[in-house]
N, C-alpha and C. Protein backbone atom coordinates (compact mmCIF):
# COMPACT_ATOMS: atom_id res chain seq x y z
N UNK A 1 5.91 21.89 93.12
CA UNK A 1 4.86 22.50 92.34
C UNK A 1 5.13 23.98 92.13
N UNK A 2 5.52 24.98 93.34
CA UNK A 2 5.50 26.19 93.37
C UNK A 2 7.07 26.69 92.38
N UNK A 3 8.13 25.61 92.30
CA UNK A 3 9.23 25.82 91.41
C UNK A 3 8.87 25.63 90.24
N UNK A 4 8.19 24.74 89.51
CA UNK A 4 7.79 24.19 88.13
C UNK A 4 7.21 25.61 87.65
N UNK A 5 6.06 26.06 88.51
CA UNK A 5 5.10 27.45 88.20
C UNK A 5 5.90 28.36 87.78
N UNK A 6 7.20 28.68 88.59
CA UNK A 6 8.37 29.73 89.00
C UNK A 6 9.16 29.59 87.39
N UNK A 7 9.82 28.29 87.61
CA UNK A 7 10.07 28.12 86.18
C UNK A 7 9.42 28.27 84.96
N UNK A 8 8.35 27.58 84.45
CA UNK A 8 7.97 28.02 83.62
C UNK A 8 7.50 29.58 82.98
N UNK A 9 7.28 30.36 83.85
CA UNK A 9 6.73 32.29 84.02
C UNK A 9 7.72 32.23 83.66
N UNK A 10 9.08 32.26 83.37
CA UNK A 10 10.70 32.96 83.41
C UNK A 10 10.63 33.28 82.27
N UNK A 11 10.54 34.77 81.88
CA UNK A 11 10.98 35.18 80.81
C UNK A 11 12.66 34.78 79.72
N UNK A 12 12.43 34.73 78.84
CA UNK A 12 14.13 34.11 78.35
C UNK A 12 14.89 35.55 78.35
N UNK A 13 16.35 35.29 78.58
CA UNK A 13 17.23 36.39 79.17
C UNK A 13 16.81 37.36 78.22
N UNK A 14 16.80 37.20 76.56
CA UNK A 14 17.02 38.31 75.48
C UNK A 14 15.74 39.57 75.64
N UNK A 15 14.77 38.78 76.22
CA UNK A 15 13.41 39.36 76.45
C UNK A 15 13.86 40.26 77.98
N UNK A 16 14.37 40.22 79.07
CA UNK A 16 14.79 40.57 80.29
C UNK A 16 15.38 41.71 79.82
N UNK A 17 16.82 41.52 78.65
CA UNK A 17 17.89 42.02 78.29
C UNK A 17 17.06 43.39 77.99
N UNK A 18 16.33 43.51 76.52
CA UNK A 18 15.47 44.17 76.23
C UNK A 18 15.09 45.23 77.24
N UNK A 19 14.39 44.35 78.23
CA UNK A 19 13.54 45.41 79.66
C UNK A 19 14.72 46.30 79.75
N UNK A 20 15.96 45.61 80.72
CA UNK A 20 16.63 46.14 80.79
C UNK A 20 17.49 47.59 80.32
N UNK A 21 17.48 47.32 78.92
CA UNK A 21 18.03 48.72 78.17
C UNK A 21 17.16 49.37 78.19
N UNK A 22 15.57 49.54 78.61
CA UNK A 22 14.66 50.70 78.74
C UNK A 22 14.94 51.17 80.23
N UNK A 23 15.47 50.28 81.10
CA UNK A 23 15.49 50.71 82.56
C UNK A 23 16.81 51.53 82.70
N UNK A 24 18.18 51.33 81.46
CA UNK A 24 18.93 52.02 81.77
C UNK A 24 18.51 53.72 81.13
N UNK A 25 17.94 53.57 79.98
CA UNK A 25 17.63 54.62 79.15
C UNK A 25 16.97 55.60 80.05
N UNK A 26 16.02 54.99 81.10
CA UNK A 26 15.31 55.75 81.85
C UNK A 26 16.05 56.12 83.12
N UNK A 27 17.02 55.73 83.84
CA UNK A 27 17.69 56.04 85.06
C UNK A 27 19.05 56.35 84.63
N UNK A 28 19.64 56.06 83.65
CA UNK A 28 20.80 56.28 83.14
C UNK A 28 22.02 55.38 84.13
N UNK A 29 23.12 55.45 83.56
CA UNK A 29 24.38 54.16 83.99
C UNK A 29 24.30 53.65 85.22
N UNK A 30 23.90 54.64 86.02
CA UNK A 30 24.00 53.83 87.67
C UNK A 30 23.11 52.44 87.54
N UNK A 31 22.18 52.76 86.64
CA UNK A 31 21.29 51.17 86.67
C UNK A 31 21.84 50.10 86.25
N UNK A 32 23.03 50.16 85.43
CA UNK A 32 23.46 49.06 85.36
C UNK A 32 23.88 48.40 86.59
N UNK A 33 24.50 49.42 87.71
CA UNK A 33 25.04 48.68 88.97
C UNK A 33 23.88 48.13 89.73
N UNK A 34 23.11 49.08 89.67
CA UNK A 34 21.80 48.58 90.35
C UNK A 34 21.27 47.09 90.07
N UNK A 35 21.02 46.85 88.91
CA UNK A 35 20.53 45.77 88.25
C UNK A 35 21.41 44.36 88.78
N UNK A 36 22.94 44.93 88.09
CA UNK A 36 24.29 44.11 88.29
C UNK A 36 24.17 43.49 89.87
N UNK A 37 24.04 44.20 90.92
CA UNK A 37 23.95 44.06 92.52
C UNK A 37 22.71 43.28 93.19
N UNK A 38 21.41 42.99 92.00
CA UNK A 38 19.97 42.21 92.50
C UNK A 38 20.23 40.84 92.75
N UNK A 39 20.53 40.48 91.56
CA UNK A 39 20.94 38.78 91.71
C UNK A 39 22.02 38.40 90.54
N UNK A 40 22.44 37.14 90.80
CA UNK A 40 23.24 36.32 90.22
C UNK A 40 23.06 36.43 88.38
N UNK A 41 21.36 36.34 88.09
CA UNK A 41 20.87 36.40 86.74
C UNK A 41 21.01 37.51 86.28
N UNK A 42 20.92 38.66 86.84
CA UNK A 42 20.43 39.92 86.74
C UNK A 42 22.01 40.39 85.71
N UNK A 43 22.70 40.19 87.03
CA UNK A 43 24.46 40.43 87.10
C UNK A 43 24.65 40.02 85.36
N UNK A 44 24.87 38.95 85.21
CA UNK A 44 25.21 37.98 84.32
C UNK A 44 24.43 38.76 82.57
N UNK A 45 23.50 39.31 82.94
CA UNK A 45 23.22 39.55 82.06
C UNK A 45 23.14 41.15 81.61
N UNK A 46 23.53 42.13 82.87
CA UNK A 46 23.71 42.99 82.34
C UNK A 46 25.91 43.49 82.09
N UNK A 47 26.05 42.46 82.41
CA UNK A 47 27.48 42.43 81.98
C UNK A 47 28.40 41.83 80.73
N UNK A 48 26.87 41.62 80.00
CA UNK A 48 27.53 40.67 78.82
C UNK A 48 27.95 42.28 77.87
N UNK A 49 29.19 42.16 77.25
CA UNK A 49 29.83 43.18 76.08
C UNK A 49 28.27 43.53 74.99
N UNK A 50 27.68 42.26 74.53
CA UNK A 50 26.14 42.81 73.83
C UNK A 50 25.38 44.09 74.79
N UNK A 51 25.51 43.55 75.89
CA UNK A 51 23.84 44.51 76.38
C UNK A 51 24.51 45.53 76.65
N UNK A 52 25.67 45.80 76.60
CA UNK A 52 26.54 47.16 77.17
C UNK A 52 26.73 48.02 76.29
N UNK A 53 26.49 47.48 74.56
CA UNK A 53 27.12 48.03 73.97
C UNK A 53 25.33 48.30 73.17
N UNK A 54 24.36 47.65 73.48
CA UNK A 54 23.23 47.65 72.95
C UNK A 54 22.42 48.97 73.38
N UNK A 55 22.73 48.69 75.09
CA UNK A 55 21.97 50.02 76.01
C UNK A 55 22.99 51.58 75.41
N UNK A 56 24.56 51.11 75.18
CA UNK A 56 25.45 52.50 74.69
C UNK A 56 24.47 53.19 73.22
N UNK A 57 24.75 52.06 72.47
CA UNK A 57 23.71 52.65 71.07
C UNK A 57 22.37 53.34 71.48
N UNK A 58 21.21 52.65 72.15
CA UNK A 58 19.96 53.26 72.51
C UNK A 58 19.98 54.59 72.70
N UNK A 59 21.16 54.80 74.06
CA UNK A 59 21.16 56.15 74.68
C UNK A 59 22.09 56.99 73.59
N UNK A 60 23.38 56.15 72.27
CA UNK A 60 24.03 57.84 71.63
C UNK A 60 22.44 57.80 70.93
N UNK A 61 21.58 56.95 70.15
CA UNK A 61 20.79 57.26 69.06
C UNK A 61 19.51 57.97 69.92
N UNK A 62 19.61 58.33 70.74
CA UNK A 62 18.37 59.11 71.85
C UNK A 62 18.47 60.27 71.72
N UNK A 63 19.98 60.93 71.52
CA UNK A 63 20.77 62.15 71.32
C UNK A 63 21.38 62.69 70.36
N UNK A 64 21.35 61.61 68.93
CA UNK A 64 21.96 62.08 67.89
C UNK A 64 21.46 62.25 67.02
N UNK A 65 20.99 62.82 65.99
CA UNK A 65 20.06 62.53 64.89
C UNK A 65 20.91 62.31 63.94
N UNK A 66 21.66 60.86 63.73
CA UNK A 66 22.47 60.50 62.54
C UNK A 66 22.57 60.93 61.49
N UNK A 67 20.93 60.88 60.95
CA UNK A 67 20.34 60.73 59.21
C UNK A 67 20.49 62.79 58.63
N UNK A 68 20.70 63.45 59.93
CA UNK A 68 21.64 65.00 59.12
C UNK A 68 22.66 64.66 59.29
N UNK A 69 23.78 63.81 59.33
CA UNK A 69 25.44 64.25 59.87
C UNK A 69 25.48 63.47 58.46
N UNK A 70 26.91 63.63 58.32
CA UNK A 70 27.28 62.91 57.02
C UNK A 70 27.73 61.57 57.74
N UNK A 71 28.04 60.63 56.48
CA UNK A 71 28.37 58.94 56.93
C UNK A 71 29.90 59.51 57.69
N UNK A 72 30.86 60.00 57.42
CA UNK A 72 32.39 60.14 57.92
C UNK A 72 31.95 60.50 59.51
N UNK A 73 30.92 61.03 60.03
CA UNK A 73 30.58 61.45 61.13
C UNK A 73 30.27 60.56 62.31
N UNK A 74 29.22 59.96 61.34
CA UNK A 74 28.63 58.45 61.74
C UNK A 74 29.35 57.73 62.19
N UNK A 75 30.58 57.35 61.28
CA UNK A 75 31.69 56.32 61.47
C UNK A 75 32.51 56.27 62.59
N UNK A 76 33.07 57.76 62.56
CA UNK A 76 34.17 57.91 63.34
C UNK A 76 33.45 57.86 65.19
N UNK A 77 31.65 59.02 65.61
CA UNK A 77 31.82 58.85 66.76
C UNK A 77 30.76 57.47 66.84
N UNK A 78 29.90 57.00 65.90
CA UNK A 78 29.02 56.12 66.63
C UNK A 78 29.63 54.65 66.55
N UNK A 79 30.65 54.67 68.06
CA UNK A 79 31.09 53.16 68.33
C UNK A 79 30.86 53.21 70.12
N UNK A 80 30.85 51.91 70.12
CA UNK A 80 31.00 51.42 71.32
C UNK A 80 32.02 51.81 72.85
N UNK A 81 31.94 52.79 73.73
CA UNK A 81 32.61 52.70 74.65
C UNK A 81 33.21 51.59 75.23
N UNK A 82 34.72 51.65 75.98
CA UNK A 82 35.14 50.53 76.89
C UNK A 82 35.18 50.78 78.16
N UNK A 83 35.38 50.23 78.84
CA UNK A 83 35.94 49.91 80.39
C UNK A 83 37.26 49.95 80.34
N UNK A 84 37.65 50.95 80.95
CA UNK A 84 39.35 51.01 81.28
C UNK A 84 39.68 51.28 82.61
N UNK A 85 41.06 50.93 83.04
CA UNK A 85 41.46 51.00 84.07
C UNK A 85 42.19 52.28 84.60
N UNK A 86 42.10 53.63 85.08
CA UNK A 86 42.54 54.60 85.17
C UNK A 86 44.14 54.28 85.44
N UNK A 87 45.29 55.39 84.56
CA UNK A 87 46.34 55.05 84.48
C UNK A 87 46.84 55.84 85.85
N UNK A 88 46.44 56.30 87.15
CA UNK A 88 47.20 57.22 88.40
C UNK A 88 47.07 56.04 89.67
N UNK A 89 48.37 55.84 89.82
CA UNK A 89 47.82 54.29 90.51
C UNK A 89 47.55 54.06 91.77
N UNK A 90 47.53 55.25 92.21
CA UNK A 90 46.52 55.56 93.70
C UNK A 90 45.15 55.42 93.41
N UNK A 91 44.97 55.79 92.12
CA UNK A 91 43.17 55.49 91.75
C UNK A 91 42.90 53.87 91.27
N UNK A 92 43.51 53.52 90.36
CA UNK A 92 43.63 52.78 89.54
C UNK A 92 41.69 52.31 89.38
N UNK A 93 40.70 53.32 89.04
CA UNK A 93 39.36 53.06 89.38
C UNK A 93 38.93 52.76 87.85
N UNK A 94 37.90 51.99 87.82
CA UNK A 94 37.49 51.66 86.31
C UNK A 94 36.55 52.80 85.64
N UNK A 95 36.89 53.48 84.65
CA UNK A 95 35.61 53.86 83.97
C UNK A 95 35.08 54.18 83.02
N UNK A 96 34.30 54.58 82.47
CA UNK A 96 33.70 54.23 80.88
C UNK A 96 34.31 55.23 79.68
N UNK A 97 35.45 54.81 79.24
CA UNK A 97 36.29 55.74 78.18
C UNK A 97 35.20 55.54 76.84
N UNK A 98 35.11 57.06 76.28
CA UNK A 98 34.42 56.92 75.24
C UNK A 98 35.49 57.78 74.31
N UNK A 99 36.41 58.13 74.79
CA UNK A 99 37.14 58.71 73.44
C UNK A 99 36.44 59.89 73.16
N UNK A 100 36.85 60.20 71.98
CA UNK A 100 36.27 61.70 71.45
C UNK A 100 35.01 61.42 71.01
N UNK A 101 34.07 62.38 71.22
CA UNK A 101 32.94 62.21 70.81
C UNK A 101 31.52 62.63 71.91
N UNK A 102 30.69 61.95 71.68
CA UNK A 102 29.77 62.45 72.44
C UNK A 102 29.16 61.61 74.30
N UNK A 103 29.58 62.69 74.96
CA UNK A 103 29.18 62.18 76.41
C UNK A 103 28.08 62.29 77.04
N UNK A 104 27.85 61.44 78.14
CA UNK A 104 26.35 61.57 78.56
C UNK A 104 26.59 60.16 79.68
N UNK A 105 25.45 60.17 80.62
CA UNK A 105 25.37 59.51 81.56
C UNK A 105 24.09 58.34 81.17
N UNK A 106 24.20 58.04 80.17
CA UNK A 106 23.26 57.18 79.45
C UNK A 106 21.91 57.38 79.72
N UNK A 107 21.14 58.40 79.66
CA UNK A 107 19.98 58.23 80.21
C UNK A 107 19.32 58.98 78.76
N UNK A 108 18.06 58.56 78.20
CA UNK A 108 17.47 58.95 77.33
C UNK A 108 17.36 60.23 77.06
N UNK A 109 18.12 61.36 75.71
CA UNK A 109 17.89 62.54 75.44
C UNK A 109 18.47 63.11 76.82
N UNK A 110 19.30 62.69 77.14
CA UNK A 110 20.61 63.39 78.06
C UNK A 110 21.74 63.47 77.58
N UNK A 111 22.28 64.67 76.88
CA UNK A 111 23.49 64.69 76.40
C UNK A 111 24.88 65.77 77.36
N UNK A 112 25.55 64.99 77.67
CA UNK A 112 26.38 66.50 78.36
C UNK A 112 27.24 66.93 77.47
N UNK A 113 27.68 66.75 76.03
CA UNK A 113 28.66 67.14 75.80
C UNK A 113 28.78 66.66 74.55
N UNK A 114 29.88 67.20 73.75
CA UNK A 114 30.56 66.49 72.64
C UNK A 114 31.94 67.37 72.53
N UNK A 115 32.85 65.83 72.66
CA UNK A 115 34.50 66.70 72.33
C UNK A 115 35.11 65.60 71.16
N UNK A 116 35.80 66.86 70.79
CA UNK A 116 36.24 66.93 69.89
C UNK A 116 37.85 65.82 69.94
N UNK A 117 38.23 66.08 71.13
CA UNK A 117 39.67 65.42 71.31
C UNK A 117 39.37 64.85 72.94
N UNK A 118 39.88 63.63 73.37
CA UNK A 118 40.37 63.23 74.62
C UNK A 118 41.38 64.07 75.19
N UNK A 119 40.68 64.95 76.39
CA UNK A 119 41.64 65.58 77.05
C UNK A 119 42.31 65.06 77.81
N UNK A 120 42.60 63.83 78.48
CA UNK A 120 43.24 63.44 79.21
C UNK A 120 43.05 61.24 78.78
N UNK A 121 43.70 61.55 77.93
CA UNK A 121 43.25 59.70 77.64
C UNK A 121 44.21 58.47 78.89
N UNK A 122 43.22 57.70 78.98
CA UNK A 122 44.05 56.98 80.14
C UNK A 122 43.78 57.15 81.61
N UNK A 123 42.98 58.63 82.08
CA UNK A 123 42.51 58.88 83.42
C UNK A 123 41.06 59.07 83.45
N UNK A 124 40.62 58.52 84.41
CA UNK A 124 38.98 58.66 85.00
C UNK A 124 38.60 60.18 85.07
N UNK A 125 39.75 60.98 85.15
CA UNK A 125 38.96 62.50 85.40
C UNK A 125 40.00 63.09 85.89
N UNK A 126 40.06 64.52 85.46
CA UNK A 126 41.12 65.64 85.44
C UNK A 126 42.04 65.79 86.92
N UNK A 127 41.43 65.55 87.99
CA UNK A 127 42.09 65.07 88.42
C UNK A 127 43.39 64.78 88.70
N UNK A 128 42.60 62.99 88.59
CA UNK A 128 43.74 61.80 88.12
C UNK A 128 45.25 62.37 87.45
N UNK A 129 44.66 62.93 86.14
CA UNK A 129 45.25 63.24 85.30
C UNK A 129 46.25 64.18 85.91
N UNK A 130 45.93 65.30 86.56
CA UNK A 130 46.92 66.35 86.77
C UNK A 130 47.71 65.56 88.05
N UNK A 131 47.14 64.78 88.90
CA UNK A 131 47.60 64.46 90.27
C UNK A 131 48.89 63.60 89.62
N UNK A 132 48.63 62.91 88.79
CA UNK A 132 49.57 61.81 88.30
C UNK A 132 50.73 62.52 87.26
N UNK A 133 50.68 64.18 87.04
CA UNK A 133 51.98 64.69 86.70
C UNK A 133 51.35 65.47 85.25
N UNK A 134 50.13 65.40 84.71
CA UNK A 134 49.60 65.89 83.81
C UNK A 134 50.06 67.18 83.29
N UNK A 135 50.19 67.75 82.63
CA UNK A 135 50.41 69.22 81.94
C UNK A 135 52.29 69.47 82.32
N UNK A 136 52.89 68.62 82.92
CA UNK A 136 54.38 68.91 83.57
C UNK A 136 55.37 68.86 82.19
């Protein structure tokens, strides 16, 4: 009886998903681990390429005001970050390459930055970069 109840209350994932990108907007990226680390469902759904790339849009359009930049502007920084594998292979640590453009720790109207060029493409952080033979 008390599973049927359990079951039926269950919100459907897209509705969860949703919550979710307000919980990252509001705590910024660490929540994804947070979320990712609760349960099995949780995990599963904040690791799908959609919600990663859904919560990325929320937080650049929190910080950008598109509708002054011209479309060539638009194009080039508003895409999707990846997951990469740092190229210094004492680190070899994963983390969120966004390329040139605008940085931030995903949290709503938190912007740290905007560059112009990848200073070090391929490493997690300057570092990496210099430890592994950078500027030589």
């Amino acid at each position: 009886m008390i599973e049927a109840m359990y079951t039926r209350s269950r919100l459907p994932d897209d509705i969860i998903s949703r919550i979710f990108v307000l919980v990252v907007l509001q705590d910024g990226d660490p929540a994804i681990l947070n979320l990712a680390l609760t349960c099995q469902k949780f995990h599963s759904i904040v690791c799908q390429p959609l919600f990663l790339e859904e919560a990325h849009f929320s937080w650049l359009d929190s910080v950008v005001e598109w509708k002054s930049l011209p479309p060539q502007h638009r194009d080039k920084y508003r895409r999707p970050y990846t997951i990469s594998q740092c190229r210094y292979l004492l680190c070899g640590g994963l983390y969120k390459d966004c390329g040139a453009g605008y940085k931030g720790n995903g949290q709503r109207g938190v912007l740290q930055g905007f560059y112009s060029t990848e200073d070090y493409p391929g490493y997690c952080s300057w570092d990496c970069f210099i430890n592994d033979g950078g500027l030589d």
